[in-house]
N, C-alpha and C. Protein backbone atom coordinates (compact mmCIF):
# COMPACT_ATOMS: atom_id res chain seq x y z
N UNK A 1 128.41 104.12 68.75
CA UNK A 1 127.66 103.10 68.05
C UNK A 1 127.54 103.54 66.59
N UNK A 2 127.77 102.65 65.62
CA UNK A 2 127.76 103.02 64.34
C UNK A 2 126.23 103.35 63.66
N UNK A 3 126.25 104.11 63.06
CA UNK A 3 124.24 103.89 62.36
C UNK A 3 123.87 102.35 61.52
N UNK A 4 124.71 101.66 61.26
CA UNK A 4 124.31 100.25 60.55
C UNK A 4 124.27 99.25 61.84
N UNK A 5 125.07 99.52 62.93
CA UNK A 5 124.48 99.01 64.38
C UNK A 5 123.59 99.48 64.73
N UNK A 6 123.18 100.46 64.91
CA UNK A 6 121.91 100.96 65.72
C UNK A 6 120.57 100.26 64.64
N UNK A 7 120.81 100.75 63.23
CA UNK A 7 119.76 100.22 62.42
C UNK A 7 119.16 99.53 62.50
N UNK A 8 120.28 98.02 62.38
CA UNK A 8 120.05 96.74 62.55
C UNK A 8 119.76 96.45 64.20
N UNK A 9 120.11 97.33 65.28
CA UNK A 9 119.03 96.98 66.22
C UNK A 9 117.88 97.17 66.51
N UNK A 10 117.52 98.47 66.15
CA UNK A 10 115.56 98.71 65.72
C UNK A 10 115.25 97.76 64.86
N UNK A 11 116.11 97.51 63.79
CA UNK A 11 115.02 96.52 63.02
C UNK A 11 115.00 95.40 64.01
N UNK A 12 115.48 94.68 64.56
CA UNK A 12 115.50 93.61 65.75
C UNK A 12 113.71 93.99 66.54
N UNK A 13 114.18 95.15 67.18
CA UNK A 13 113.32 95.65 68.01
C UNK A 13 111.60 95.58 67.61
N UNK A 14 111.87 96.17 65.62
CA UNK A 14 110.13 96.07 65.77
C UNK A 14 110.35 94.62 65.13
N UNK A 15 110.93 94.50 64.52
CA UNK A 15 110.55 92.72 64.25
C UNK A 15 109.92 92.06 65.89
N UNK A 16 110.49 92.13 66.69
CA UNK A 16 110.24 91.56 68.10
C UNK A 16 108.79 92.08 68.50
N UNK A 17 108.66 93.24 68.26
CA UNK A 17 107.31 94.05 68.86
C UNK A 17 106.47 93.44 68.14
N UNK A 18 106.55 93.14 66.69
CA UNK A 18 105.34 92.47 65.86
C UNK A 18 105.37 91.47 65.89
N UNK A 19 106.09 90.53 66.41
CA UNK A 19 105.83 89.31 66.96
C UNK A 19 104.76 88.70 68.23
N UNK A 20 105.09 90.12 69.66
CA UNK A 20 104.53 90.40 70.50
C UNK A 20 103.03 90.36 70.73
N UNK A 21 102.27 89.59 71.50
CA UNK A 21 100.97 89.68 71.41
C UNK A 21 100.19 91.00 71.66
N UNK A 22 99.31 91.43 70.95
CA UNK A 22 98.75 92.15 71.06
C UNK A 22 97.51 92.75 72.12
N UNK A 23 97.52 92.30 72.80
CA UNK A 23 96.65 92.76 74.25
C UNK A 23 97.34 94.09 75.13
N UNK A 24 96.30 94.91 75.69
CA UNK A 24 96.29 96.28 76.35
C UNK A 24 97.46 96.07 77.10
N UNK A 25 98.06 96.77 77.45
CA UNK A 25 99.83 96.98 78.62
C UNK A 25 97.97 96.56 80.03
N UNK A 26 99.31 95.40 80.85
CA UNK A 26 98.55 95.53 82.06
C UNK A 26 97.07 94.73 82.10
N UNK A 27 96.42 93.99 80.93
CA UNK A 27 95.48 93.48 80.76
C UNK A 27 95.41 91.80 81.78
N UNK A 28 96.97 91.32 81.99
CA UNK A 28 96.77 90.08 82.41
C UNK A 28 98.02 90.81 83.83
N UNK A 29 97.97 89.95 84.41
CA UNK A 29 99.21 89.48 85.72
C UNK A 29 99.64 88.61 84.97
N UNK A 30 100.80 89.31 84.81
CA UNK A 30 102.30 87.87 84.61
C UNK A 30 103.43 88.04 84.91
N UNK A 31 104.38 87.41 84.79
CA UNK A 31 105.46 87.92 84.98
C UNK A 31 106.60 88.95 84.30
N UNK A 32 107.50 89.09 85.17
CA UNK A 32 107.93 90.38 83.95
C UNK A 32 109.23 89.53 83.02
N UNK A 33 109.22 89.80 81.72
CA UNK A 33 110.27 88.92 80.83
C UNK A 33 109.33 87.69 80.11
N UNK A 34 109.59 87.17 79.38
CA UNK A 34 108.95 86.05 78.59
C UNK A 34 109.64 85.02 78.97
N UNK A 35 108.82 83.88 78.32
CA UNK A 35 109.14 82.74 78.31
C UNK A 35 109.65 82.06 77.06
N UNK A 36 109.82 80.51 77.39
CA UNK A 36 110.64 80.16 75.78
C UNK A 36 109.48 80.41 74.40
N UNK A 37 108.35 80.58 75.17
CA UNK A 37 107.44 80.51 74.52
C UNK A 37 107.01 81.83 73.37
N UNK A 38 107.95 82.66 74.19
CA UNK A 38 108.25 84.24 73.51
C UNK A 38 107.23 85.30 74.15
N UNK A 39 106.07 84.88 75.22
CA UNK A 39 105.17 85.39 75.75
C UNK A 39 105.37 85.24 77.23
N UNK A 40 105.20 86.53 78.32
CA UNK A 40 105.32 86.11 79.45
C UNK A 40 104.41 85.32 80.17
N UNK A 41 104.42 85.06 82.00
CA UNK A 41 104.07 83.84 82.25
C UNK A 41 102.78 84.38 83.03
N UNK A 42 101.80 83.33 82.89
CA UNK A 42 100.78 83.79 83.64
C UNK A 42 100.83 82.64 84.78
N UNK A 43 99.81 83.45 86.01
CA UNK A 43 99.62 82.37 87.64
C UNK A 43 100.46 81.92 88.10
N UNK A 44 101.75 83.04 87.55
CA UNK A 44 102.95 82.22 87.94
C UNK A 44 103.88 80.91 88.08
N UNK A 45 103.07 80.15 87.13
CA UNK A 45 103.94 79.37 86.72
C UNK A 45 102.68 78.31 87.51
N UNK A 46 101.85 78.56 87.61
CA UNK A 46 100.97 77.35 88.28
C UNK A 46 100.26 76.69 87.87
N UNK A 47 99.93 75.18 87.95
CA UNK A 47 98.89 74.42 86.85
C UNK A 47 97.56 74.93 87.40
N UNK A 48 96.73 75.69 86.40
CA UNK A 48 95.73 76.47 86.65
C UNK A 48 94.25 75.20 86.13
N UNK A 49 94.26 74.26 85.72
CA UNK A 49 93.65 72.95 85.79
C UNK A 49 93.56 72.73 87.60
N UNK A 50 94.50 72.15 87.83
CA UNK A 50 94.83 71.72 89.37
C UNK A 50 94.05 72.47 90.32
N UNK A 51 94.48 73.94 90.36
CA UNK A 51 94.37 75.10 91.54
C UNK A 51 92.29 74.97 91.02
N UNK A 52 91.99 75.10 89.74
CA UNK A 52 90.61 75.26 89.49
C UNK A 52 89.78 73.60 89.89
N UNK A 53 90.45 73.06 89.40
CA UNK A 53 89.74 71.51 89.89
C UNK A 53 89.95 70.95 91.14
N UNK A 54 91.29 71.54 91.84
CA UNK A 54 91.09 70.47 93.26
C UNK A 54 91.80 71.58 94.35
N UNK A 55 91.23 72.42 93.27
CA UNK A 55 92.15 74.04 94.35
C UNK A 55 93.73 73.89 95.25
N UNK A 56 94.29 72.93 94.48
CA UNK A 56 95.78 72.71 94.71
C UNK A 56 96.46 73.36 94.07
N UNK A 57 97.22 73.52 94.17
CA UNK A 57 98.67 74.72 94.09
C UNK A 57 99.44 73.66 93.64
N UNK A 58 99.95 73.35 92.42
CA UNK A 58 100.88 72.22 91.48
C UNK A 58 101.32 73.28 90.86
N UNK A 59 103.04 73.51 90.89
CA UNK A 59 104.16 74.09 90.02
C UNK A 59 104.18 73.55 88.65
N UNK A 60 103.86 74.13 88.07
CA UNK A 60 103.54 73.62 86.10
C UNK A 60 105.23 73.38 85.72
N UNK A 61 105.09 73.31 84.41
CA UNK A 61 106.81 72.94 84.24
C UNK A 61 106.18 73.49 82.78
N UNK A 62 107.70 73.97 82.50
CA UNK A 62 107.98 74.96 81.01
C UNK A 62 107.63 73.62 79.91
N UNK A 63 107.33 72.52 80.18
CA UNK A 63 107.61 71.40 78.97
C UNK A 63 106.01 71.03 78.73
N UNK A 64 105.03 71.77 79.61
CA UNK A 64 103.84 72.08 79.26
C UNK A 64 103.29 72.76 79.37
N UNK A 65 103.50 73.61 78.06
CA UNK A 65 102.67 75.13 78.22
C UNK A 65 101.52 75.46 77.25
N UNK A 66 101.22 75.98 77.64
CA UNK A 66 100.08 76.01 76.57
C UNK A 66 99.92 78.35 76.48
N UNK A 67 100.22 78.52 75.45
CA UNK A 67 100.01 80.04 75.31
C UNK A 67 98.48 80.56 75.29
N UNK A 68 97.67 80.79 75.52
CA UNK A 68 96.13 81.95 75.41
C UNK A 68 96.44 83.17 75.35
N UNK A 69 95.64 83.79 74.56
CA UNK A 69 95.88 84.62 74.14
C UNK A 69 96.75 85.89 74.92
N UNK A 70 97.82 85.92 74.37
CA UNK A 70 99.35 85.95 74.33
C UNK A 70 99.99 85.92 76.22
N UNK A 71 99.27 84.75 76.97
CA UNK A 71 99.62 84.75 77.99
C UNK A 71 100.23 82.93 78.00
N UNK A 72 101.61 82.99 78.36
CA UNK A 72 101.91 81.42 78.67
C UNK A 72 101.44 80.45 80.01
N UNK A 73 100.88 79.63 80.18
CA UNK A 73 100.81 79.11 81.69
C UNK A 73 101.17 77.89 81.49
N UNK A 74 101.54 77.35 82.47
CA UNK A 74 102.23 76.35 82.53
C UNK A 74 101.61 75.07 83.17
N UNK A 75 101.93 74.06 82.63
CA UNK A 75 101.02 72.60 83.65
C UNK A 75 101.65 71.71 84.44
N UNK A 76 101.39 70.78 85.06
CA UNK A 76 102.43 69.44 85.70
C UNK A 76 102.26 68.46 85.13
N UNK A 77 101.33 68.23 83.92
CA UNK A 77 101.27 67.27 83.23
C UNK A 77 100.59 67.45 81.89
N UNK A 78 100.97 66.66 81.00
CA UNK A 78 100.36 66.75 79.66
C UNK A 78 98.96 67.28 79.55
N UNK A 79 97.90 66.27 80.63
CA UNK A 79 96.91 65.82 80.61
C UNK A 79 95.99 66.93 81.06
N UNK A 80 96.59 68.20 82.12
CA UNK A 80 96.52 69.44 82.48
C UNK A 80 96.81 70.18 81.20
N UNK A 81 97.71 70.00 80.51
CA UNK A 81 97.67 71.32 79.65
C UNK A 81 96.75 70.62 78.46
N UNK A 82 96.16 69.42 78.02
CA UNK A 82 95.28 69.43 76.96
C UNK A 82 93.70 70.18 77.51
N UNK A 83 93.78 69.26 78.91
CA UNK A 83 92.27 70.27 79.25
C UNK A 83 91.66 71.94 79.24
N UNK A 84 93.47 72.52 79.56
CA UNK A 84 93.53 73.58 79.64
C UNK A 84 93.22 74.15 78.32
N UNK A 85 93.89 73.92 77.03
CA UNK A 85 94.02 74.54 75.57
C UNK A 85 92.42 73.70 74.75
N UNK A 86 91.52 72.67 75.63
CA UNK A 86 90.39 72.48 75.08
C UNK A 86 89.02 73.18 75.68
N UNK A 87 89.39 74.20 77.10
CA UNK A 87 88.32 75.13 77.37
C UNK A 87 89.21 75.93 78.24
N UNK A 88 90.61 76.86 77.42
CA UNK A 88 90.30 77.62 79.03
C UNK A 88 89.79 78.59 79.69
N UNK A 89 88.60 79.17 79.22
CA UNK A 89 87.87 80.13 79.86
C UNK A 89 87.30 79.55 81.21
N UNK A 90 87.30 78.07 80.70
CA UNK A 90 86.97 77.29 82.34
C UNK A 90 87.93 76.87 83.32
N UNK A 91 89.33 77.56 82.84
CA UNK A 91 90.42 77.11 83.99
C UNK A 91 91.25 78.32 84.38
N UNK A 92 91.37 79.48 83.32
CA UNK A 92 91.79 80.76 83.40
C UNK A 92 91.16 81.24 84.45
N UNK A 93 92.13 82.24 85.49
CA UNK A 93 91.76 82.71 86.42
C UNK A 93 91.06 84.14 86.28
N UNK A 94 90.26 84.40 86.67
CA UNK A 94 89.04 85.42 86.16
C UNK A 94 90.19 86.96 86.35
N UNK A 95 89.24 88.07 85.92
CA UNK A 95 90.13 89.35 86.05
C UNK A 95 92.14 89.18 85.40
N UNK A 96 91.75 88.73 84.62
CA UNK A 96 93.45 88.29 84.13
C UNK A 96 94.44 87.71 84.96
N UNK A 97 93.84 87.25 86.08
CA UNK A 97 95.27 86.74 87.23
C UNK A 97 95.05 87.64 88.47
N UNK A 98 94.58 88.76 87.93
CA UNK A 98 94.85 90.10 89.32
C UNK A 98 93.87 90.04 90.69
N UNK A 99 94.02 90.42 91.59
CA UNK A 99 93.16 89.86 93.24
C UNK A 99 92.49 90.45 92.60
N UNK A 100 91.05 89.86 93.27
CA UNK A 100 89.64 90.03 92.60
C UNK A 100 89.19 91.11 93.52
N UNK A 101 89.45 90.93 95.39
CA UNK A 101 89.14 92.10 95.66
C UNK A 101 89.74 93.49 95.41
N UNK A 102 91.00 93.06 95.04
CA UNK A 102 91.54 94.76 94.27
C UNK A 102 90.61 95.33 93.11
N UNK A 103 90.39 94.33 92.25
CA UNK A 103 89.19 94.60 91.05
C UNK A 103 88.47 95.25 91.71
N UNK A 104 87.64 94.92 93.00
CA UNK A 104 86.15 95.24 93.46
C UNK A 104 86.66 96.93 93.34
N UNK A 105 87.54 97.07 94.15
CA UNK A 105 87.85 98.01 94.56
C UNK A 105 88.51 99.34 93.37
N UNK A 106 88.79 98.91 92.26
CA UNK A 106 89.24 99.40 90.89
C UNK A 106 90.90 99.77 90.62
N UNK A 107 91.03 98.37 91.20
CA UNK A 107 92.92 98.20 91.43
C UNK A 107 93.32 97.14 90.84
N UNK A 108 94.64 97.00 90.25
CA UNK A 108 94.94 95.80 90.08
C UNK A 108 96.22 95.29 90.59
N UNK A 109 95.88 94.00 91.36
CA UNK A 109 97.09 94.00 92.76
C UNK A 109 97.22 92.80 92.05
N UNK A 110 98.69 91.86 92.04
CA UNK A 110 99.24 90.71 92.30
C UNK A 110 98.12 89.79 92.77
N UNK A 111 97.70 88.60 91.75
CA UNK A 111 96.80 87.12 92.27
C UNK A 111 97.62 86.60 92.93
N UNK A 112 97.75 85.73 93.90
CA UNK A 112 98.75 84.79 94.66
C UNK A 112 98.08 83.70 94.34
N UNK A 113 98.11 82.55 93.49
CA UNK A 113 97.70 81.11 93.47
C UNK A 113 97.55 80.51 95.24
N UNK A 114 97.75 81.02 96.09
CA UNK A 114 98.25 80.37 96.94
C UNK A 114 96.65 81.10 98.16
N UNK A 115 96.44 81.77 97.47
CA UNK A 115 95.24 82.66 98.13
C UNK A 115 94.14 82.62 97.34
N UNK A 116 93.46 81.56 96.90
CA UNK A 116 92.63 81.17 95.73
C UNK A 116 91.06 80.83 96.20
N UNK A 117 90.17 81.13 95.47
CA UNK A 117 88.92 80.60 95.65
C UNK A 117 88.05 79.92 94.24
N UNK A 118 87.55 79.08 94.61
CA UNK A 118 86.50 78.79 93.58
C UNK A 118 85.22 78.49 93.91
N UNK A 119 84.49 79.71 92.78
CA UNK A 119 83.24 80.01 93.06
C UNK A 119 82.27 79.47 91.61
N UNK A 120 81.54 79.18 91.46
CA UNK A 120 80.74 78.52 90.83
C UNK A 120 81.54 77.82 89.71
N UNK A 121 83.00 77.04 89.78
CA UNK A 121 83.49 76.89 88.93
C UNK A 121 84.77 78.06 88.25
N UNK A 122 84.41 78.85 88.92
CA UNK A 122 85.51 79.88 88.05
C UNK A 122 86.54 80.04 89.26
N UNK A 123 87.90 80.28 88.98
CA UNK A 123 89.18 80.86 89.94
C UNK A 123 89.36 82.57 90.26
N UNK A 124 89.31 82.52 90.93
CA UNK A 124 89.46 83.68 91.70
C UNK A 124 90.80 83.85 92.68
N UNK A 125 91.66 85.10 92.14
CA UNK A 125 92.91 84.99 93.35
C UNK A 125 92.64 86.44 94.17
N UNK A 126 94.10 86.04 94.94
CA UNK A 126 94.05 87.06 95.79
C UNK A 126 95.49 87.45 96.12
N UNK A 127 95.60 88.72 97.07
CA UNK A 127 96.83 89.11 96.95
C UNK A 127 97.53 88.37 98.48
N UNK A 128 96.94 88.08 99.34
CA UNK A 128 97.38 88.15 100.31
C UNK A 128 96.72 87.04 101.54
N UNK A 129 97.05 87.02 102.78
CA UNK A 129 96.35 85.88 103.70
C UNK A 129 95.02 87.10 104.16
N UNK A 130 95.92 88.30 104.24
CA UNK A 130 94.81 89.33 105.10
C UNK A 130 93.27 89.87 104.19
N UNK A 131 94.31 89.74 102.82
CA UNK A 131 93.03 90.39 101.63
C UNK A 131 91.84 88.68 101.63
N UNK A 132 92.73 87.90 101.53
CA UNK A 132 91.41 86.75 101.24
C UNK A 132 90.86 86.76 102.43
N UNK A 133 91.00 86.94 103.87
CA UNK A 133 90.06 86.54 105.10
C UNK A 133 89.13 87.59 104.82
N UNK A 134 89.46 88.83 103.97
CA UNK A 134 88.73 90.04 104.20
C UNK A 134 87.43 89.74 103.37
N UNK A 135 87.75 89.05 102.13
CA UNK A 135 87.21 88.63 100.83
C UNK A 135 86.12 87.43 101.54
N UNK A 136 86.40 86.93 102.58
CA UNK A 136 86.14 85.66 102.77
C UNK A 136 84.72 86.10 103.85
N UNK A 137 84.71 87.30 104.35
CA UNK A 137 83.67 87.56 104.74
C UNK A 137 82.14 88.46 104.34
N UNK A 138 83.04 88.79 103.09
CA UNK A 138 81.61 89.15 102.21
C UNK A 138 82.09 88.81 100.76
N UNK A 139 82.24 87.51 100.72
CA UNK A 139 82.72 86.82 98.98
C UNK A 139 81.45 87.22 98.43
N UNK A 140 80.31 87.53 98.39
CA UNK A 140 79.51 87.35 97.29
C UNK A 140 79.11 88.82 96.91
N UNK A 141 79.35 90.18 98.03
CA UNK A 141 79.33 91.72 97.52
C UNK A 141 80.78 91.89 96.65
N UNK A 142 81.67 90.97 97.05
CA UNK A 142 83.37 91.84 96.73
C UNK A 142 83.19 91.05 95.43
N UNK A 143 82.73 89.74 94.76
CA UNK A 143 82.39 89.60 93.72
C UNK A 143 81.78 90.35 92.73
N UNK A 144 80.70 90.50 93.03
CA UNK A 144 79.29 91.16 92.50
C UNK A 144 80.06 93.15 92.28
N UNK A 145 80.75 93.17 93.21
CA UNK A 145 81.40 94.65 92.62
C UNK A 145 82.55 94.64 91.89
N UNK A 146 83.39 93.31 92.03
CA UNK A 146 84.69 92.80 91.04
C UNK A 146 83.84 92.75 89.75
N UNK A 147 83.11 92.03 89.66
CA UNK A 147 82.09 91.89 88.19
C UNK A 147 82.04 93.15 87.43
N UNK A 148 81.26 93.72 88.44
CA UNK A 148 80.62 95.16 87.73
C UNK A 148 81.69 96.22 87.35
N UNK A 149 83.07 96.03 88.53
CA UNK A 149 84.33 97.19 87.73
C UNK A 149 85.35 96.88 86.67
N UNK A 150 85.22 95.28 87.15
CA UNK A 150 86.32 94.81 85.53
C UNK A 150 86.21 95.35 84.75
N UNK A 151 84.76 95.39 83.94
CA UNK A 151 85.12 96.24 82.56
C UNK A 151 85.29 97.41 82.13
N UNK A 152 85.61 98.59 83.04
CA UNK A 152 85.88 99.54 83.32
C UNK A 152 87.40 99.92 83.44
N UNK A 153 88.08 98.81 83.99
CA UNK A 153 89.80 98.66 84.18
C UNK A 153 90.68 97.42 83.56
N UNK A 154 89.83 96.76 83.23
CA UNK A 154 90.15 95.84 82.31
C UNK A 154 91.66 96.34 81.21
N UNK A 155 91.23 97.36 80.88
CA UNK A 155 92.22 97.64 79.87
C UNK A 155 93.40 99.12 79.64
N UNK A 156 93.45 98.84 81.21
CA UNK A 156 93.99 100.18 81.95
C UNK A 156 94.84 99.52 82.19
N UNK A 157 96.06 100.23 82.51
CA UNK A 157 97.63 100.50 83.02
C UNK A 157 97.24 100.43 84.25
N UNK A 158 97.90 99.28 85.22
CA UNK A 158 98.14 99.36 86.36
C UNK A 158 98.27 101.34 87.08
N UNK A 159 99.40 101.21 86.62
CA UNK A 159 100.05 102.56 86.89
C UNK A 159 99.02 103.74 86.86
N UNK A 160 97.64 103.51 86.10
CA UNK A 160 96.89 104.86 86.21
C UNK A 160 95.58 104.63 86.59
N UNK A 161 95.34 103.56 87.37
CA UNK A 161 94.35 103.20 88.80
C UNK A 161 94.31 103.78 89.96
C-alpha cells in the first residue's frame, strides 16, 4: 500500500469518526453497521410508536426514520415517525433498547420487541419468552432494581459487565 493510499484512508476514517454520534460504546442496543441514515438501527427496525401505543410489533421501513440522539428507528408510517421526533422520550424504549431484567441484574442483554411490556406508559423489552415470564412474576421488584442499576451501567461496555 502506498503512504498517499493509506493517508487518504485515515483521513476517510476520522472524517467518518467525526461525523459519528457521540454517545458511550454500548449506551443503546442496535444493530451492528449503520443505516442510510449514517447511524445504526435501534428496536430493530420496529415502529416503537406502535409496540408503545398498542404494544404491536409493526416492521418500520427505512423511508421513515427519524434519528435520536445518534440512534436511527424506524416507523410504518409518516404519522408514527412525526409522533415519535415530537416526544420521544415517550416512545423510546427505556434502558437504551437492552432487557430490562438484564439491567435489574447489571447486564446488558438484547431487547426483543417481540417480548415487550408497557408499564405506566413507558416500553420495556426483553430478551426472551423465558426472561419475560420470569419478569412477569415480579414486574414491579425487577423494575424498581432495573431503575436503581441503570445509572450505574448505563455507560459501560457491554463487554465489561
Amino acid at each position: 500500500m502506498t503512504k498517499k493510499l493509506y493517508l487518504t484512508g485515515m483521513a476517510i476514517a476520522i472524517a467518518m469518526s467525526a461525523s459519528m454520534p457521540a454517545f458511550a460504546e454500548d449506551e443503546y442496543n442496535v444493530s451492528n453497521g449503520v443505516t442510510t441514515a449514517g447511524v445504526p438501527l435501534g428496536l430493530h427496525g420496529v415502529d416503537a410508536v406502535a409496540l408503545t401505543t398498542y404494544n404491536a410489533v409493526a416492521e418500520g421501513d427505512a423511508a421513515y426514520t427519524v434519528v435520536e440522539d445518534g440512534v436511527a428507528y424506524y416507523f410504518a408510517s409518516a404519522e408514527s415517525a412525526r409522533k415519535f421526533k415530537t416526544d420521544p422520550a415517550r416512545f423510546a424504549p427505556q434502558y437504551g433498547g437492552f432487557c430490562a431484567y438484564a439491567v435489574a441484574l447489571g447486564k446488558k442483554f438484547d431487547g426483543d420487541p417481540h417480548y415487550a411490556d408497557i408499564v405506566d406508559g413507558k416500553l420495556y423489552l426483553f430478551v426472551n419468552a423465558d426472561v419475560f415470564e420470569k419478569y412477569k412474576k415480579d414486574e414491579v421488584q425487577i423494575l424498581k432494581r432495573a431503575e436503581k442499576t441503570w445509572p450505574s451501567i448505563q455507560h459501560k461496555a457491554v463487554g465489561d459487565l
